[in-house]
PDB file of N, CA and C in Angstrom:
ATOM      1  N   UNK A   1       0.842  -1.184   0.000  1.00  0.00           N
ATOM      2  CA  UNK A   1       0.000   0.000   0.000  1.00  0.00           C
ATOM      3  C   UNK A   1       0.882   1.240   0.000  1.00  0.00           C
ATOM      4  N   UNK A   2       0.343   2.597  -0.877  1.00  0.00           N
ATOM      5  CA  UNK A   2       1.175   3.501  -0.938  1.00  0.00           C
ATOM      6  C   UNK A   2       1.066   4.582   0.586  1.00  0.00           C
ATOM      7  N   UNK A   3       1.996   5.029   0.762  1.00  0.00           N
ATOM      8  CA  UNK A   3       2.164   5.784   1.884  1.00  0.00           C
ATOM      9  C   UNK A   3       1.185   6.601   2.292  1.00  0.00           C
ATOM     10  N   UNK A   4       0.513   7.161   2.955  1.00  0.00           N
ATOM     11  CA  UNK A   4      -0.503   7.889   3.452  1.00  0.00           C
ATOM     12  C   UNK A   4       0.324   9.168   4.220  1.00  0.00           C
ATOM     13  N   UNK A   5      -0.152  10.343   3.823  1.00  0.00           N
ATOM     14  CA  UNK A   5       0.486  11.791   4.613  1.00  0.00           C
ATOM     15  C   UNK A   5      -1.110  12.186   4.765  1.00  0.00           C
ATOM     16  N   UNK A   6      -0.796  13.209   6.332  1.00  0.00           N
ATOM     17  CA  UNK A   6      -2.063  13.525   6.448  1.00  0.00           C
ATOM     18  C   UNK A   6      -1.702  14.976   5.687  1.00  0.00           C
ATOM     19  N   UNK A   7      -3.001  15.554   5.310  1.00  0.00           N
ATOM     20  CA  UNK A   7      -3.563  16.943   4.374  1.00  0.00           C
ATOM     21  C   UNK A   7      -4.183  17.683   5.224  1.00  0.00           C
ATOM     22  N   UNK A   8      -4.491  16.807   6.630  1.00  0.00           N
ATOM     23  CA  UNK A   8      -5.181  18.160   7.491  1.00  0.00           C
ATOM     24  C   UNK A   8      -5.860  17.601   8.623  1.00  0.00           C
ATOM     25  N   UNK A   9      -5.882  18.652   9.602  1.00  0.00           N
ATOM     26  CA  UNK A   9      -5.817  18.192  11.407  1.00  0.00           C
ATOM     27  C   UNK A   9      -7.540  19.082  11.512  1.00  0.00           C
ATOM     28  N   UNK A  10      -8.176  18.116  12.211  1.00  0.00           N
ATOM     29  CA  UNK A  10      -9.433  18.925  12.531  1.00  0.00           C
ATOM     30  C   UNK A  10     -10.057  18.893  14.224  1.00  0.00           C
ATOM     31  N   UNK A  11     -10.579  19.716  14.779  1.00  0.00           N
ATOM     32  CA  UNK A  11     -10.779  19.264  16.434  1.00  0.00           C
ATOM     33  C   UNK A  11     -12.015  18.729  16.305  1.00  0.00           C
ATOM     34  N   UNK A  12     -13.122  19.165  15.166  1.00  0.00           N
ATOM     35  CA  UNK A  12     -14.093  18.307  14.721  1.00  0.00           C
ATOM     36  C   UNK A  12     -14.411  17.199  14.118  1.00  0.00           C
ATOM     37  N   UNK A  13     -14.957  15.935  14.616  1.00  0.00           N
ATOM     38  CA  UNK A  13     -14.916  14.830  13.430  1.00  0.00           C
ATOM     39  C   UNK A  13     -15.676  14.962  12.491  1.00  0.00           C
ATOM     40  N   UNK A  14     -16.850  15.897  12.978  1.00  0.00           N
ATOM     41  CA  UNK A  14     -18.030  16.224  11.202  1.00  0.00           C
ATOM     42  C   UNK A  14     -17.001  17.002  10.663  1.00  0.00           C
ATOM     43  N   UNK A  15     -16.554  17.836  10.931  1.00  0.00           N
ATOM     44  CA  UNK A  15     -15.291  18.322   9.856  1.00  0.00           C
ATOM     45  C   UNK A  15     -15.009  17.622   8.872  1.00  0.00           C
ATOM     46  N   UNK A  16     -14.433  16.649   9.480  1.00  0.00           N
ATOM     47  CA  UNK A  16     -13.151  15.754   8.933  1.00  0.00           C
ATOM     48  C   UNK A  16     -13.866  15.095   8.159  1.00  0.00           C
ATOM     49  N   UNK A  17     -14.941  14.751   8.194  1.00  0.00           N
ATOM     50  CA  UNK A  17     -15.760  14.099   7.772  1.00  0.00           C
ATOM     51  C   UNK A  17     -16.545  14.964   6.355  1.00  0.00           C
ATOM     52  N   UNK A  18     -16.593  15.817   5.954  1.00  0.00           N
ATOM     53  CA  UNK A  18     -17.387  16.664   5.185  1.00  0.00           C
ATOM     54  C   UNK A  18     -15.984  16.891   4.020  1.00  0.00           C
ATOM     55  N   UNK A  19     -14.749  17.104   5.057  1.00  0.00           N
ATOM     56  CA  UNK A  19     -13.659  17.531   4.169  1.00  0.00           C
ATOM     57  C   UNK A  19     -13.549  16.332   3.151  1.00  0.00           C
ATOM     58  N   UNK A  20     -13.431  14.565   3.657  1.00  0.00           N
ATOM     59  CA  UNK A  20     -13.310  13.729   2.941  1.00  0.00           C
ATOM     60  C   UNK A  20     -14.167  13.262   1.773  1.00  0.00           C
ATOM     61  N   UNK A  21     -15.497  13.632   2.308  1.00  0.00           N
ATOM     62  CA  UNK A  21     -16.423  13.507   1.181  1.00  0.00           C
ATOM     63  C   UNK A  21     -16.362  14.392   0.240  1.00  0.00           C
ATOM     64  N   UNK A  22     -15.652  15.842   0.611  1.00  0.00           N
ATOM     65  CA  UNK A  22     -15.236  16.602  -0.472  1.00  0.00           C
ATOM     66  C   UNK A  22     -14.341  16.140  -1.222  1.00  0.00           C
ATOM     67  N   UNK A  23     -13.182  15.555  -0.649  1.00  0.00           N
ATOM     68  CA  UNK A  23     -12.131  14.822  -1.403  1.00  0.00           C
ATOM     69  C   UNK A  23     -12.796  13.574  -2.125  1.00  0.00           C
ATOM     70  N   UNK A  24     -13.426  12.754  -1.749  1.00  0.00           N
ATOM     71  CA  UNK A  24     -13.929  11.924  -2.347  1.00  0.00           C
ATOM     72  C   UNK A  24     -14.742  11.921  -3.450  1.00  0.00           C
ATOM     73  N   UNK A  25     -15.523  13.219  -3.466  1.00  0.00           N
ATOM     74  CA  UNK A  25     -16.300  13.474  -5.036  1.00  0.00           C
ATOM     75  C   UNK A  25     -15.184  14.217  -5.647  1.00  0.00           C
ATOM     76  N   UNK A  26     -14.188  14.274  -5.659  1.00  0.00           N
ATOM     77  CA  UNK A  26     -13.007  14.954  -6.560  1.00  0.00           C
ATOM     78  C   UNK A  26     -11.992  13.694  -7.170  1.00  0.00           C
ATOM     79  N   UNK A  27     -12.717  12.218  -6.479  1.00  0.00           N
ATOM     80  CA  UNK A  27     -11.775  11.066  -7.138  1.00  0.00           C
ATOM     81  C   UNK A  27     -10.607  10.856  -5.861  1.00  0.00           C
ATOM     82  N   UNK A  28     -10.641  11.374  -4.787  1.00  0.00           N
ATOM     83  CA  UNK A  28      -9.280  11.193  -4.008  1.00  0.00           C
ATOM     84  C   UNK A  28      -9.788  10.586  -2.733  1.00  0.00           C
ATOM     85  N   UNK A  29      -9.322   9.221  -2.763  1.00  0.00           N
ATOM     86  CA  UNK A  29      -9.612   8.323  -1.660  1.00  0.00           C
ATOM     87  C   UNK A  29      -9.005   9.032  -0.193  1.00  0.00           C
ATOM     88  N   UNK A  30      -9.935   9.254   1.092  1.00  0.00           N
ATOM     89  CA  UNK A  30      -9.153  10.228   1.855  1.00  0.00           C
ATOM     90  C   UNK A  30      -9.615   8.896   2.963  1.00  0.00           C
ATOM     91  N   UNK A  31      -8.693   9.111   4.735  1.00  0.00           N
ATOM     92  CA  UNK A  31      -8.791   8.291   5.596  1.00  0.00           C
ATOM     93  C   UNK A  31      -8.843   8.887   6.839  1.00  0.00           C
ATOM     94  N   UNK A  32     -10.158   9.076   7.628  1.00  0.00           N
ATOM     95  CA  UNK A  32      -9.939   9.536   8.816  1.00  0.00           C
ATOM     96  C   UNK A  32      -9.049   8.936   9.914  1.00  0.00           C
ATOM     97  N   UNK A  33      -8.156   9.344  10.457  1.00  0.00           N
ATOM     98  CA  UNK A  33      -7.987   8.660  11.852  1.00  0.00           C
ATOM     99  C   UNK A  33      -7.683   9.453  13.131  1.00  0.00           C
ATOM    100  N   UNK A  34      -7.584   9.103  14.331  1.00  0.00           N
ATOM    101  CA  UNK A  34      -7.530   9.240  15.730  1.00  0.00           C
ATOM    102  C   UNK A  34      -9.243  10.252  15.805  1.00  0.00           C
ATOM    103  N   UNK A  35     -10.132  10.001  15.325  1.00  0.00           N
ATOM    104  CA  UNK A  35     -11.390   9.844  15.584  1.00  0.00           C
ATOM    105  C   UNK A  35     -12.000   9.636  16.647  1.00  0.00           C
ATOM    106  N   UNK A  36     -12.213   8.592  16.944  1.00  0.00           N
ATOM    107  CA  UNK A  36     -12.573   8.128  18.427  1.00  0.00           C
ATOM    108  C   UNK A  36     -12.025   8.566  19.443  1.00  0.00           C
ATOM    109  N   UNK A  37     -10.418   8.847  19.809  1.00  0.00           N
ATOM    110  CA  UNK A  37      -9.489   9.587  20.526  1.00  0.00           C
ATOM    111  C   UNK A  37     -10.256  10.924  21.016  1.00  0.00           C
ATOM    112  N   UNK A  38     -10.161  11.626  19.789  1.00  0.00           N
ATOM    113  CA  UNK A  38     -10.490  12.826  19.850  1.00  0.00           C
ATOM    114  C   UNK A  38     -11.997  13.209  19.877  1.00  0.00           C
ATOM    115  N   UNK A  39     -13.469  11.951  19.815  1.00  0.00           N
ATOM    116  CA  UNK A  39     -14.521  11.888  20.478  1.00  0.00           C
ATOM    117  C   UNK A  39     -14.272  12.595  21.660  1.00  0.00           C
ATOM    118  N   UNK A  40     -13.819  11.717  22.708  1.00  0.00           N
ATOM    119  CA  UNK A  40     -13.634  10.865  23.921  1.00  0.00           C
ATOM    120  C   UNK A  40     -12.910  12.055  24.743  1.00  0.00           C
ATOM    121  N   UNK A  41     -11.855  12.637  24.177  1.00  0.00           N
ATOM    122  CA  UNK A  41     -11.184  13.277  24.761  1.00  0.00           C
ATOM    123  C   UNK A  41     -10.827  14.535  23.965  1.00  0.00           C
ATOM    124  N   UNK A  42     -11.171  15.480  24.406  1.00  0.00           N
ATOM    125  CA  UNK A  42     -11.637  16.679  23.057  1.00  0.00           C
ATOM    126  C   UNK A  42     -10.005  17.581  23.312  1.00  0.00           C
ATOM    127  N   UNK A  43      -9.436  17.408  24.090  1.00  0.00           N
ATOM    128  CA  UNK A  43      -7.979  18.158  23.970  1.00  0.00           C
ATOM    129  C   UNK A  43      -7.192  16.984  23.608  1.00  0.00           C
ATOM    130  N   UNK A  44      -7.471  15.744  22.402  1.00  0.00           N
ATOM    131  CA  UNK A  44      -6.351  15.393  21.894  1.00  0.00           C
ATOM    132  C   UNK A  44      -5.368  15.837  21.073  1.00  0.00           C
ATOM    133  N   UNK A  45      -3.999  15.791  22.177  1.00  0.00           N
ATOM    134  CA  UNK A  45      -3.088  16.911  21.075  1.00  0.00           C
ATOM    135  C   UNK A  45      -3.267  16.322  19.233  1.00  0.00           C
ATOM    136  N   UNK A  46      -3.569  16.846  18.290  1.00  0.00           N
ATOM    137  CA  UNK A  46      -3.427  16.586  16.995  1.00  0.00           C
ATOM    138  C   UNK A  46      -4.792  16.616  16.210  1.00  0.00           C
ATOM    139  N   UNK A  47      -5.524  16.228  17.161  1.00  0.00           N
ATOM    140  CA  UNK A  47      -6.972  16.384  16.824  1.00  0.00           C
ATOM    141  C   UNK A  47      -7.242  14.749  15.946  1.00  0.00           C
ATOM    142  N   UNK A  48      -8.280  15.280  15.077  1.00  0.00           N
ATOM    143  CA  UNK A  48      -8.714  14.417  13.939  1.00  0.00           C
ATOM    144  C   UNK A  48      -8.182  14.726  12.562  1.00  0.00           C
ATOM    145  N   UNK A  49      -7.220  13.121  12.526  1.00  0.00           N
ATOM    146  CA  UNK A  49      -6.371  13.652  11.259  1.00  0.00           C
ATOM    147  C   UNK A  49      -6.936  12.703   9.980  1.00  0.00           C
ATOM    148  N   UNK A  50      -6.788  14.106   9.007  1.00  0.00           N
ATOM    149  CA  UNK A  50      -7.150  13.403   7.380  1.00  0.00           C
ATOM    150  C   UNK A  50      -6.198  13.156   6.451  1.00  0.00           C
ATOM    151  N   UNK A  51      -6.069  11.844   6.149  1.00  0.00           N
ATOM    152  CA  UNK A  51      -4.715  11.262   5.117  1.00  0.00           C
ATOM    153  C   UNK A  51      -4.934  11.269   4.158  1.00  0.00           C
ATOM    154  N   UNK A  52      -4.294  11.253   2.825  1.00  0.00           N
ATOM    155  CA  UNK A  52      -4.502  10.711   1.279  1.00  0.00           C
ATOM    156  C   UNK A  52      -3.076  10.063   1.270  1.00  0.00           C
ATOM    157  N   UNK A  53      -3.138   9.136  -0.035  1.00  0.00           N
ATOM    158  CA  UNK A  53      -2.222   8.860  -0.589  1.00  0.00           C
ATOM    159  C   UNK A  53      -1.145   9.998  -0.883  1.00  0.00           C
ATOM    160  N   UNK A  54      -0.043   9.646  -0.762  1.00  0.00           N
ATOM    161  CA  UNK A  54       1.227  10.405  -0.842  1.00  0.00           C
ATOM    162  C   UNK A  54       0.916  11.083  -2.703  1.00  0.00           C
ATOM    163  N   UNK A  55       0.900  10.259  -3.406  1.00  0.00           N
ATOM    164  CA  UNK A  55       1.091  10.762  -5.013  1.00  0.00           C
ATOM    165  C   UNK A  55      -0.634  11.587  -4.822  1.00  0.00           C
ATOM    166  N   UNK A  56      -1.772  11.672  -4.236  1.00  0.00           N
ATOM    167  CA  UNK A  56      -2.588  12.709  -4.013  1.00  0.00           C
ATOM    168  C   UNK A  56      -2.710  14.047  -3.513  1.00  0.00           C
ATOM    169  N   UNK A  57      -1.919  14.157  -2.371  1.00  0.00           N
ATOM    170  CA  UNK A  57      -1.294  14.786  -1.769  1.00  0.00           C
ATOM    171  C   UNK A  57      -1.491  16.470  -2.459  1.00  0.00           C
ATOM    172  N   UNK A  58      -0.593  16.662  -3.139  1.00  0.00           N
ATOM    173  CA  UNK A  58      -0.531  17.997  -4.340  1.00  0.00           C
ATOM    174  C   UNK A  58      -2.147  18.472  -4.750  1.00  0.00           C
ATOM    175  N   UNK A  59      -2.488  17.385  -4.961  1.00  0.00           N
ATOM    176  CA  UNK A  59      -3.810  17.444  -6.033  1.00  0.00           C
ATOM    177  C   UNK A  59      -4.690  17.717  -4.815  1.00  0.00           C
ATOM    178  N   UNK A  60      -4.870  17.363  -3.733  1.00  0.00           N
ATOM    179  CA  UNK A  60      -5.487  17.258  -2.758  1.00  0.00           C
ATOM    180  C   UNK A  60      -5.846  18.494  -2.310  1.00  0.00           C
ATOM    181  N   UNK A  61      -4.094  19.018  -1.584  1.00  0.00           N
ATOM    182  CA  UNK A  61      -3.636  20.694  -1.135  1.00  0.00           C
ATOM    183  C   UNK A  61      -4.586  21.555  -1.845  1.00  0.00           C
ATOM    184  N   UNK A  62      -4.249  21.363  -3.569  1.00  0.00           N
ATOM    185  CA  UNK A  62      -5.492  22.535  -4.001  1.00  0.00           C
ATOM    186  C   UNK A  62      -6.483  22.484  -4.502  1.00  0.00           C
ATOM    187  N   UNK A  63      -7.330  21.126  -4.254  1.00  0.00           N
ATOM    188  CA  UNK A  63      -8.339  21.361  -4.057  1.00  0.00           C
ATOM    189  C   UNK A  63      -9.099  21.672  -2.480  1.00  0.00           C
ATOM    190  N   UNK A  64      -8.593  21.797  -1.396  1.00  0.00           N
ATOM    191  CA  UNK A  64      -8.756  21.875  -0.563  1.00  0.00           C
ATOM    192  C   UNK A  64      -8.767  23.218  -0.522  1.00  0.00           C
ATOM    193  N   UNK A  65      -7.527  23.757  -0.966  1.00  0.00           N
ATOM    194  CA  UNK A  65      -7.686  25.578  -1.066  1.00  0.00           C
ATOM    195  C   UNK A  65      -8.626  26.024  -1.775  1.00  0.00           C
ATOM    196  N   UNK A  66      -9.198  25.770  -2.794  1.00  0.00           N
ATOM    197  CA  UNK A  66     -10.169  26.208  -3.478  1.00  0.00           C
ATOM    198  C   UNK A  66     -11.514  26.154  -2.198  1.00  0.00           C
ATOM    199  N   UNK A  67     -11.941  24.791  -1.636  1.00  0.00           N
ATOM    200  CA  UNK A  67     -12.949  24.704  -0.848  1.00  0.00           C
ATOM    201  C   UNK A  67     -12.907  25.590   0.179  1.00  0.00           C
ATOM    202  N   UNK A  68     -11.531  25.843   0.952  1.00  0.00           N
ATOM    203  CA  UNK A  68     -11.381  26.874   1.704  1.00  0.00           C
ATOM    204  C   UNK A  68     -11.759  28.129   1.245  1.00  0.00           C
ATOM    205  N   UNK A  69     -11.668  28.702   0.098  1.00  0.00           N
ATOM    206  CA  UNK A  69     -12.244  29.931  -0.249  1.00  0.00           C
ATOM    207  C   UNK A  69     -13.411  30.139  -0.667  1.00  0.00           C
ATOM    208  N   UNK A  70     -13.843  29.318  -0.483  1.00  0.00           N
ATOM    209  CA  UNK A  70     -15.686  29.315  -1.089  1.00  0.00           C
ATOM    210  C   UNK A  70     -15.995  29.899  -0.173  1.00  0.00           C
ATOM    211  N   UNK A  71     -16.919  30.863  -0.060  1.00  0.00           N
ATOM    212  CA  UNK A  71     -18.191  31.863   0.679  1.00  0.00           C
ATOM    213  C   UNK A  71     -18.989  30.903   1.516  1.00  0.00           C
ATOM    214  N   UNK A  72     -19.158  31.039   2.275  1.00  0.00           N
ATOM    215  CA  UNK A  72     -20.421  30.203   2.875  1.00  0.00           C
ATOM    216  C   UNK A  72     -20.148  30.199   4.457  1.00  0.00           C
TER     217      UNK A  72
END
């Protein structure tokens, strides 16, 4: 399996969760983890982290910036 880097730290899991399905209708398989951690215990240092594949990564960054600048 190819390497996984995370693309982004959230203290929310619906966050993390909205961000991936964004990634996911763009074609980019994304992976929540320390989820439950950060349920349970809401000052987990790192929060809720979102991974892609390493060769996604780039492609990921800007589409993520684009979503970040949307109005709403």
């Amino acid at each position: 399996m190819e390497k996984l880097v995370t693309v982004g730290t959230y203290s929310n899991p619906g966050e993390a969760h909205i961000i991936k399905g964004f990634l996911n209708s763009h074609g980019i398989e994304a992976y929540i983890f320390d989820e439950l951690s950060a349920a349970y215990t809401p000052l987990t240092v790192g929060g809720v982290r979102l991974a892609v594949r390493q060769s996604d990564l780039e492609r990921a960054v800007r589409i993520l910036h684009v979503f970040s600048d949307c109005p709403g």
